[in-house]
Protein backbone atom coordinates (compact mmCIF):
# COMPACT_ATOMS: atom_id res chain seq x y z
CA UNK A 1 -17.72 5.29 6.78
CA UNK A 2 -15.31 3.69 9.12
CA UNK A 3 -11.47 4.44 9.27
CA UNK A 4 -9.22 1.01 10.10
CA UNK A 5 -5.63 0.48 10.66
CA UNK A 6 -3.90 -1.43 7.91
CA UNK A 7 -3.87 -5.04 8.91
CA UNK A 8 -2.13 -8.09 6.67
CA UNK A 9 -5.88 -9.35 5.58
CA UNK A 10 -5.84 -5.67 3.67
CA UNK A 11 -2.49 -6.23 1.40
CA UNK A 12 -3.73 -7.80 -1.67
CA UNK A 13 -6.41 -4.64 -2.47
CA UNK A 14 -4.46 -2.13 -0.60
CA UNK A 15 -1.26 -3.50 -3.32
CA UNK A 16 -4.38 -3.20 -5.85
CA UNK A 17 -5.49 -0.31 -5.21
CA UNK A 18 -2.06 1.78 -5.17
CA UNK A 19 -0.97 0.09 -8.14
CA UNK A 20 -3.58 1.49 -9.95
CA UNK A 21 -3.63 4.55 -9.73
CA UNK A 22 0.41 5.23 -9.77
CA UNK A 23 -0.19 3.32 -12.77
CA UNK A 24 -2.91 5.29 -14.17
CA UNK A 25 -0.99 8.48 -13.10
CA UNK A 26 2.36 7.27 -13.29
CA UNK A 27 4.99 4.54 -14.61
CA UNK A 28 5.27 1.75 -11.65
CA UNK A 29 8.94 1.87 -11.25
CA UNK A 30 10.68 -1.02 -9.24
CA UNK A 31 10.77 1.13 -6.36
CA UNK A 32 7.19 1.05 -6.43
CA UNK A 33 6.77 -2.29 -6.50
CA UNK A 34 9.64 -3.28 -3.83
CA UNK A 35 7.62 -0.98 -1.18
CA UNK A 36 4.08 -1.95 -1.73
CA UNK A 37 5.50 -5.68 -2.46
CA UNK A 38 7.36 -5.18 1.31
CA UNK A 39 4.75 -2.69 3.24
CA UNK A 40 5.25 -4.58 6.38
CA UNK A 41 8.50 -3.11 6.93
CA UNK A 42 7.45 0.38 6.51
CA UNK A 43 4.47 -0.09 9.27
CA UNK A 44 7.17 -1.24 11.62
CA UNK A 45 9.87 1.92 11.26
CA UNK A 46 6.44 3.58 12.56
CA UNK A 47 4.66 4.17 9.23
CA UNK A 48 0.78 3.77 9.34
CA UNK A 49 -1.89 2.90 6.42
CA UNK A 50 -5.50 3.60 7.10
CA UNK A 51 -8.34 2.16 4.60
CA UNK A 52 -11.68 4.28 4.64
């Protein structure tokens, strides 16, 4: 197993991935969407995604 930091090439299956299983869990609500649609902008107020 190796942990990475988020990086752009990631956004398409990391945007996958969440929106599966809020989905499967949840109701996407346009919150949702707007934040994993925008992620970017989270990482940069400090925020940090890592992928195993």
């Amino acid at each position: 197993m190796q942990v990475v930091p988020y990086a752009d090439k990631y956004k398409k299956d990391f945007v996958k991935m969440n929106t599966e299983w809020i989905s499967k869990m949840f109701v996407m609500e346009p919150e949702d969407f707007k934040v994993l649609n925008n992620i970017e902008a989270k990482i940069a107020d400090g925020g940090q995604i890592f992928l195993l």
